[in-house]
Protein backbone atom coordinates (compact mmCIF):
# COMPACT_ATOMS: atom_id res chain seq x y z
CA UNK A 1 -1.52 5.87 3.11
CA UNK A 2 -3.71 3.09 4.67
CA UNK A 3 -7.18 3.34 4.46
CA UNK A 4 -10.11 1.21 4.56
CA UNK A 5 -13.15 2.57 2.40
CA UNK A 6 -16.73 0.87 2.60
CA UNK A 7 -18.37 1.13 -0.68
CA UNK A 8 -21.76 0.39 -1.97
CA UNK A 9 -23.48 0.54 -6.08
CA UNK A 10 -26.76 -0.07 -6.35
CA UNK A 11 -28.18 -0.04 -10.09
CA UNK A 12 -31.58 -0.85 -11.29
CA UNK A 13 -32.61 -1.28 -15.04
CA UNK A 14 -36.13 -1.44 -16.89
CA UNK A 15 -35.44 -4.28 -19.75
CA UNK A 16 -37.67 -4.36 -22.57
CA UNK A 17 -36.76 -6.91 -24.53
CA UNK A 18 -33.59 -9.57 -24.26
CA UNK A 19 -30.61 -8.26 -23.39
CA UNK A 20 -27.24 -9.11 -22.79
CA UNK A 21 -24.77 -7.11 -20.10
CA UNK A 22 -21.63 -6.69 -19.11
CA UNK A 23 -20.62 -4.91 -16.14
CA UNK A 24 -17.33 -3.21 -14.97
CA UNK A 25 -17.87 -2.61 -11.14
CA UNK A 26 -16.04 -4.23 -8.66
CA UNK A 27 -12.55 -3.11 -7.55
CA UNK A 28 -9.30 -4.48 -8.72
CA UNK A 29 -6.89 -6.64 -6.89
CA UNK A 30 -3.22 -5.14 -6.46
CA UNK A 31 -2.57 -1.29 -8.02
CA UNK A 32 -2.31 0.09 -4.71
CA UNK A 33 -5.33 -1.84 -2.89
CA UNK A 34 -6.40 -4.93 -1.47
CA UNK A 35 -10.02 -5.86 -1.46
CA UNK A 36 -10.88 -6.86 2.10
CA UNK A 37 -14.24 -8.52 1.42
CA UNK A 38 -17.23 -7.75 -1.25
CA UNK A 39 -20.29 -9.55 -2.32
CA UNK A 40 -22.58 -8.88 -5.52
CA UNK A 41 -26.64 -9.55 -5.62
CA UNK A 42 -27.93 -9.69 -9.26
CA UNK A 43 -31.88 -10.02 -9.09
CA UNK A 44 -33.70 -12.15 -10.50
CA UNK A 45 -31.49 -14.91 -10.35
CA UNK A 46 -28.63 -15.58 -13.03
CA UNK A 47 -25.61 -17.51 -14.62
CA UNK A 48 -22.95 -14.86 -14.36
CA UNK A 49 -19.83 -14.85 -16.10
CA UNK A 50 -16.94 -13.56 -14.83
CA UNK A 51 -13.59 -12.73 -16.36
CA UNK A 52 -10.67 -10.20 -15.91
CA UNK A 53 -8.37 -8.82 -18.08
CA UNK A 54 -4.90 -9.69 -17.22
CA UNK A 55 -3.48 -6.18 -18.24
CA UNK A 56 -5.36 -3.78 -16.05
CA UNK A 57 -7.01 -5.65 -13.96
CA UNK A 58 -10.40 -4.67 -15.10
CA UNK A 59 -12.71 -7.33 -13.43
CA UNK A 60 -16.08 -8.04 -15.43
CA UNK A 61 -19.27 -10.28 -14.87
CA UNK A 62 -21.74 -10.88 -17.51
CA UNK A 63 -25.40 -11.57 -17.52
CA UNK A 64 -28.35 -12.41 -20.07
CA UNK A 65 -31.61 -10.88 -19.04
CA UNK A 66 -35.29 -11.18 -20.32
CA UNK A 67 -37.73 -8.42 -20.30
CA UNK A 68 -38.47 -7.26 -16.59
CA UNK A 69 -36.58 -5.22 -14.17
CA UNK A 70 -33.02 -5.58 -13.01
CA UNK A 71 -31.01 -4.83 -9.85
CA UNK A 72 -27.52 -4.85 -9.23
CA UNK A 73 -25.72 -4.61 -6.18
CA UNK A 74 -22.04 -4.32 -5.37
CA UNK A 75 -20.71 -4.11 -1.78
CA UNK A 76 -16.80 -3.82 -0.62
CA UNK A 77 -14.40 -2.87 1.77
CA UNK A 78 -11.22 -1.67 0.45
CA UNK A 79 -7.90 -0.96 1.77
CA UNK A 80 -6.03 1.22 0.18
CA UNK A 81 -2.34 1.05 0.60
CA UNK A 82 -0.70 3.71 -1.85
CA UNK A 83 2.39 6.04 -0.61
CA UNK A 84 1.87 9.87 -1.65
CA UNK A 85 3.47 10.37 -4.82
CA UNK A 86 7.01 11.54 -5.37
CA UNK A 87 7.40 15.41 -6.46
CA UNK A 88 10.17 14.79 -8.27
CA UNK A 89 9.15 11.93 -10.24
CA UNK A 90 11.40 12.09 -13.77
CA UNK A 91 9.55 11.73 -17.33
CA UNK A 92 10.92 8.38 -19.08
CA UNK A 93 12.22 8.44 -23.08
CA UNK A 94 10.40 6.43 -25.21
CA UNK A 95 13.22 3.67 -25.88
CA UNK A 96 13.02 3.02 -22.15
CA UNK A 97 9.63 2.56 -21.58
CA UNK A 98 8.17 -0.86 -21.09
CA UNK A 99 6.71 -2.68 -24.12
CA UNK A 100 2.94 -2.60 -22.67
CA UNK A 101 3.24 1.28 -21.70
CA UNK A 102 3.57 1.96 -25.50
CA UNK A 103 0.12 1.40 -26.30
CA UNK A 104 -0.55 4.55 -23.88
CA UNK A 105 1.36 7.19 -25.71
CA UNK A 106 -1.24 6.30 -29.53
CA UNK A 107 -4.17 8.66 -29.99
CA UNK A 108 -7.63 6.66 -29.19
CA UNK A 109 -11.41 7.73 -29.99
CA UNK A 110 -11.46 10.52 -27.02
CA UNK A 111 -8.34 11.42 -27.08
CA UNK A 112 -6.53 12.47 -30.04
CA UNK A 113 -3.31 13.51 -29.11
CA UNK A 114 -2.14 13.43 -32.97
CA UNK A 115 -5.12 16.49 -33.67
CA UNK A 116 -3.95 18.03 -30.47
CA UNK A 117 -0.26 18.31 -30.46
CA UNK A 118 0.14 21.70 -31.55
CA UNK A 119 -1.90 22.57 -28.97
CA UNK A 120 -0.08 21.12 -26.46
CA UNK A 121 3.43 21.52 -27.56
CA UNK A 122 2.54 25.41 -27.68
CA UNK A 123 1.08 25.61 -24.11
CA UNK A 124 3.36 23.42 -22.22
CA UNK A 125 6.39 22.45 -24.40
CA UNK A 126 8.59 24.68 -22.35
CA UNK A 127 7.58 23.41 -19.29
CA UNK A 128 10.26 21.08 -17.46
CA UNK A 129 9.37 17.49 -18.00
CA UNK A 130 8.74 15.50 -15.05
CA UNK A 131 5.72 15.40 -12.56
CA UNK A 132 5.89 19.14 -12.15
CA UNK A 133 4.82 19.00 -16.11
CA UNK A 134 2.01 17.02 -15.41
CA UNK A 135 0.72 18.79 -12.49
CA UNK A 136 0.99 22.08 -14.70
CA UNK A 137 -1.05 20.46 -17.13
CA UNK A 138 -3.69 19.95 -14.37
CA UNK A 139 -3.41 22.86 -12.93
CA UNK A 140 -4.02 24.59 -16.26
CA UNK A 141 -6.78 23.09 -17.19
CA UNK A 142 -8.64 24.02 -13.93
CA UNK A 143 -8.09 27.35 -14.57
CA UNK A 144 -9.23 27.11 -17.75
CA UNK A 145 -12.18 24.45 -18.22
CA UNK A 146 -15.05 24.80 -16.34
CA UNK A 147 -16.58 22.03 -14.41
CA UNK A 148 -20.05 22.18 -15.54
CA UNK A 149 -22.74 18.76 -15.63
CA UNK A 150 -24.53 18.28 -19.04
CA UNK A 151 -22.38 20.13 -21.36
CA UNK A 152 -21.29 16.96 -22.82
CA UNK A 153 -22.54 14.11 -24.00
CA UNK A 154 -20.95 9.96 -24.66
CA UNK A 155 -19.46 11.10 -27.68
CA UNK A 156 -17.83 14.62 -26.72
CA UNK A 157 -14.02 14.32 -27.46
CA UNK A 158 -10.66 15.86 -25.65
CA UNK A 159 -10.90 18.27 -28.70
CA UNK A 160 -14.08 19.39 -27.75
CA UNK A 161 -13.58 20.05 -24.53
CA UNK A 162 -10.77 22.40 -25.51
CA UNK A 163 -12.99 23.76 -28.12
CA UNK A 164 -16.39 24.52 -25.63
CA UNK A 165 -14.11 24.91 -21.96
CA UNK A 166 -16.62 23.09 -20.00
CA UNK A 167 -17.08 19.54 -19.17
CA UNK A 168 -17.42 17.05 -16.41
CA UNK A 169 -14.38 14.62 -14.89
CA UNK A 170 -14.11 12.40 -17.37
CA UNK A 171 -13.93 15.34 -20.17
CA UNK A 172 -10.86 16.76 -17.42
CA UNK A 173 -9.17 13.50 -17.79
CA UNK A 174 -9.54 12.74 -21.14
CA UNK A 175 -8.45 16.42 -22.20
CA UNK A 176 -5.09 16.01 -19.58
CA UNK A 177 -4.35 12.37 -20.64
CA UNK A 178 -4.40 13.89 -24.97
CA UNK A 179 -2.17 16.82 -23.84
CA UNK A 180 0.14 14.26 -22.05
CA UNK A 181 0.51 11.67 -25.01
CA UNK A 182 1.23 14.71 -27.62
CA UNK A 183 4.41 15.11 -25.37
CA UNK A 184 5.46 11.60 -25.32
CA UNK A 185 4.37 10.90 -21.46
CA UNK A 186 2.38 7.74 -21.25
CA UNK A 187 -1.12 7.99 -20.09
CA UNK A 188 -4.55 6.48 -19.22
CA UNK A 189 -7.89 6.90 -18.02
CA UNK A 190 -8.93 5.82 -14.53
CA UNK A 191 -12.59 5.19 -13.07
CA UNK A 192 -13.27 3.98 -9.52
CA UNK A 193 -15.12 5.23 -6.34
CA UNK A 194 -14.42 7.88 -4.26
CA UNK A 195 -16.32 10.06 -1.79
CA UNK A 196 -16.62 13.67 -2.73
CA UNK A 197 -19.22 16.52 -1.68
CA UNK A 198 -20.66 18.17 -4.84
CA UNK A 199 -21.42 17.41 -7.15
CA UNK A 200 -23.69 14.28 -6.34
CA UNK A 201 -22.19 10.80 -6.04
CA UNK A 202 -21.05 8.66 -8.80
CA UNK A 203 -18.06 7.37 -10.15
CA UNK A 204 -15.10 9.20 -10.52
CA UNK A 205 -12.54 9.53 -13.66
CA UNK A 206 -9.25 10.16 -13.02
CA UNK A 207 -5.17 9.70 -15.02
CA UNK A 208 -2.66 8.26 -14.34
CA UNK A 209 1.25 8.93 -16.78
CA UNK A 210 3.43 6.77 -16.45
CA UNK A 211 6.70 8.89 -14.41
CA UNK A 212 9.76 6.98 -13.57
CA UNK A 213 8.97 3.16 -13.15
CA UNK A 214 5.44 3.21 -12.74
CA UNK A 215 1.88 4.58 -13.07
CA UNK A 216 1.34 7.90 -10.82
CA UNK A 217 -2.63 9.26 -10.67
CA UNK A 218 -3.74 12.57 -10.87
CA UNK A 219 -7.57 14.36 -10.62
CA UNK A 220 -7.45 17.22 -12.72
CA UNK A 221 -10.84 18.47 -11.02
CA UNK A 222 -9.69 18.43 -7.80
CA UNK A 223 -12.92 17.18 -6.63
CA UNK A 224 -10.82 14.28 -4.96
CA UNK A 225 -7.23 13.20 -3.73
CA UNK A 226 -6.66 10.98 -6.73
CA UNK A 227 -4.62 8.48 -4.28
CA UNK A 228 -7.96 8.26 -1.90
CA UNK A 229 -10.02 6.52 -5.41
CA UNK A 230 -11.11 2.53 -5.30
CA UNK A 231 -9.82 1.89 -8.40
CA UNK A 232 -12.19 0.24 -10.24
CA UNK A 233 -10.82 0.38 -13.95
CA UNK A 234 -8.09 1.89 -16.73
CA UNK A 235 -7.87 2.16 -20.29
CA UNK A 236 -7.29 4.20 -23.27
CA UNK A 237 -10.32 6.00 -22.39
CA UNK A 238 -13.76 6.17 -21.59
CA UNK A 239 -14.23 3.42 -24.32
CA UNK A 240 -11.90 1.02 -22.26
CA UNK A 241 -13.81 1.89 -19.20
CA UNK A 242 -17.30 1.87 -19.16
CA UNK A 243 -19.03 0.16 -16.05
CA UNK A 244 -21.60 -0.93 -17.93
CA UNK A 245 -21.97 -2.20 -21.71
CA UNK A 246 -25.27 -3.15 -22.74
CA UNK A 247 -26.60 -4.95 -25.57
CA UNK A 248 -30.57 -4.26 -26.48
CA UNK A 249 -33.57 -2.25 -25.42
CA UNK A 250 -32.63 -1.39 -21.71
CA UNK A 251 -33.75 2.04 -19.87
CA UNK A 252 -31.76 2.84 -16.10
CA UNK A 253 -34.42 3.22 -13.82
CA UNK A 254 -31.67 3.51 -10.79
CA UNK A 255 -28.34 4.67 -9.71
CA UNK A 256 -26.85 5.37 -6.38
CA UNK A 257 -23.19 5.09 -4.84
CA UNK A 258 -22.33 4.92 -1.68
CA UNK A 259 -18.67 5.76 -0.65
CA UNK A 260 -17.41 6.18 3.03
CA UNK A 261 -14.07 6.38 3.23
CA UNK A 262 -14.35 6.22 7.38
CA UNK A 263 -14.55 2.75 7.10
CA UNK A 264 -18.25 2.76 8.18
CA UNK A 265 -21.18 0.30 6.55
CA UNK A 266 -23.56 1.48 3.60
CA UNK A 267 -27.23 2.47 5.04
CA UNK A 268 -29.37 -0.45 3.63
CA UNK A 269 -32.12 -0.11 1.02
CA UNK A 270 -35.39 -1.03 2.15
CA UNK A 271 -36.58 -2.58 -1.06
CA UNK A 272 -35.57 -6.41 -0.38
CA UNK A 273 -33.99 -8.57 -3.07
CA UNK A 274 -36.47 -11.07 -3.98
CA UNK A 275 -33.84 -13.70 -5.53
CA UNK A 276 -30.51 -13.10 -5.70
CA UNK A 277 -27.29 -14.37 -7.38
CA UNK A 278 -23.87 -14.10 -4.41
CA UNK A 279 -20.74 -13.83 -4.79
CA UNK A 280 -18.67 -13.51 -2.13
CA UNK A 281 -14.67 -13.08 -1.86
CA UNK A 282 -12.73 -12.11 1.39
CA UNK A 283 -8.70 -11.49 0.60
């Protein structure tokens, strides 16, 4: 696969007091992409701070931010270079996985795979392991969970999901990456951009399990091809992943995504940026 996505996040926020922020937007370097060129606007004017985590690749900028009204916005052309994956992709046992893929087979806040193995033992224990496990695993819980907005909430669980059969993508992936660790397959949550028809834009959760020597997505929604996402962020789970963690009294006034994966520009917002914070980065 090579394709070049144009991407756009605009995000506006009503702050009522000081705050501090820190963001998780931009795309990553490497897993599968190659960021072409991208600038970020933060109005009114700040110091950011920018780090990345050396594990995942998770980029982050920080910002302090008195009481007024903020805007954020994120612009990027991505090229995405990943090969379809292989079918036959073989599960690995534990005493040949890689020291950093171990953290990905513990339970974690959302996904409890130590409450959940029974469950998942019983419903797909006697399912040959391998990618065909995993995509049985996706397939079932399409069948089985409906996709349905505001069902859940920040704090609804993998267990809940399985409990109330409804939830949104991140509730798919979080249920599909608890069934996965309860059977000893490696797996995290994914969050990026990726154009889709219904329901409205935003960002997209996704998997990825760890099959032969490397990670291998899935979208248990089927809303997407999981290869087509900018990958944005991974983690344990939504915890790890947020794309926005805010400290004090802050209200979002704003959010809209843009996401055309023909290549094509974002339509530009009318409202002008008054002062603006760039940075700018062509790979």
């Amino acid at each position: 696969m090579d394709q070049i996505t144009a991407l756009r996040c605009d995000l506006e926020y009503s702050v009522g007091a000081d705050s501090h922020f820190c963001f998780n937007l931009q795309a990553v370097r490497g897993h599968g992409q190659r960021v072409l060129e991208e600038s970020l606007q933060v109005t009114p004017a700040h110091d950011l701070r920018e780090f990345e985590d050396p594990g995942s690749g998770n980029r982050f900028f920080r910002c302090d931010m008195a009481p007024g009204r903020l805007r954020v916005r994120y612009d990027a052309r991505v090229q995405l270079l990943r090969p379809a994956p292989e079918a036959d992709l073989p599960e690995r046992p534990i005493k040949a996985l890689p020291h950093e893929v171990l953290h990905y087979l513990m339970p974690s806040r959302y996904c409890q795979s130590d409450v959940m193995g029974r469950a998942a033992r019983h419903l797909f224990g006697q399912v040959p392991p391998g990618y065909g496990r995993v995509a049985h695993i996706c397939a079932w819980i399409r069948q089985n969970i409906v996709y349905q907005v505001g069902v859940s909430t920040p704090l609804t669980t993998a267990q809940d999901v399985y409990l109330q059969r409804a939830g949104v993508c991140r509730d798919f992936a979080h249920l599909a990456i608890t069934f996965c660790r309860a059977l000893n397959i490696p797996a995290r949550l994914v969050v990026g951009y990726v154009h889709f028809e219904e329901p409205p834009q935003d960002f997209h959760a996704v998997f990825e399990v760890w099959l032969g020597d490397g990670w291998v997505m899935f979208d248990p929604t089927e809303l997407a091809q999981a290869h087509r996402i900018v990958r944005v962020s991974a983690g344990r789970d939504a915890k790890d992943t947020a794309f926005a963690t805010i400290f004090g009294a802050v209200a979002m006034t704003r959010m809209e995504l843009q996401v055309n994966e023909d290549g094509s520009p974002p339509v530009d917002d009318p409202d002008p940026a008054q002062a603006t914070v760039r940075m700018a980065a062509t790979a």
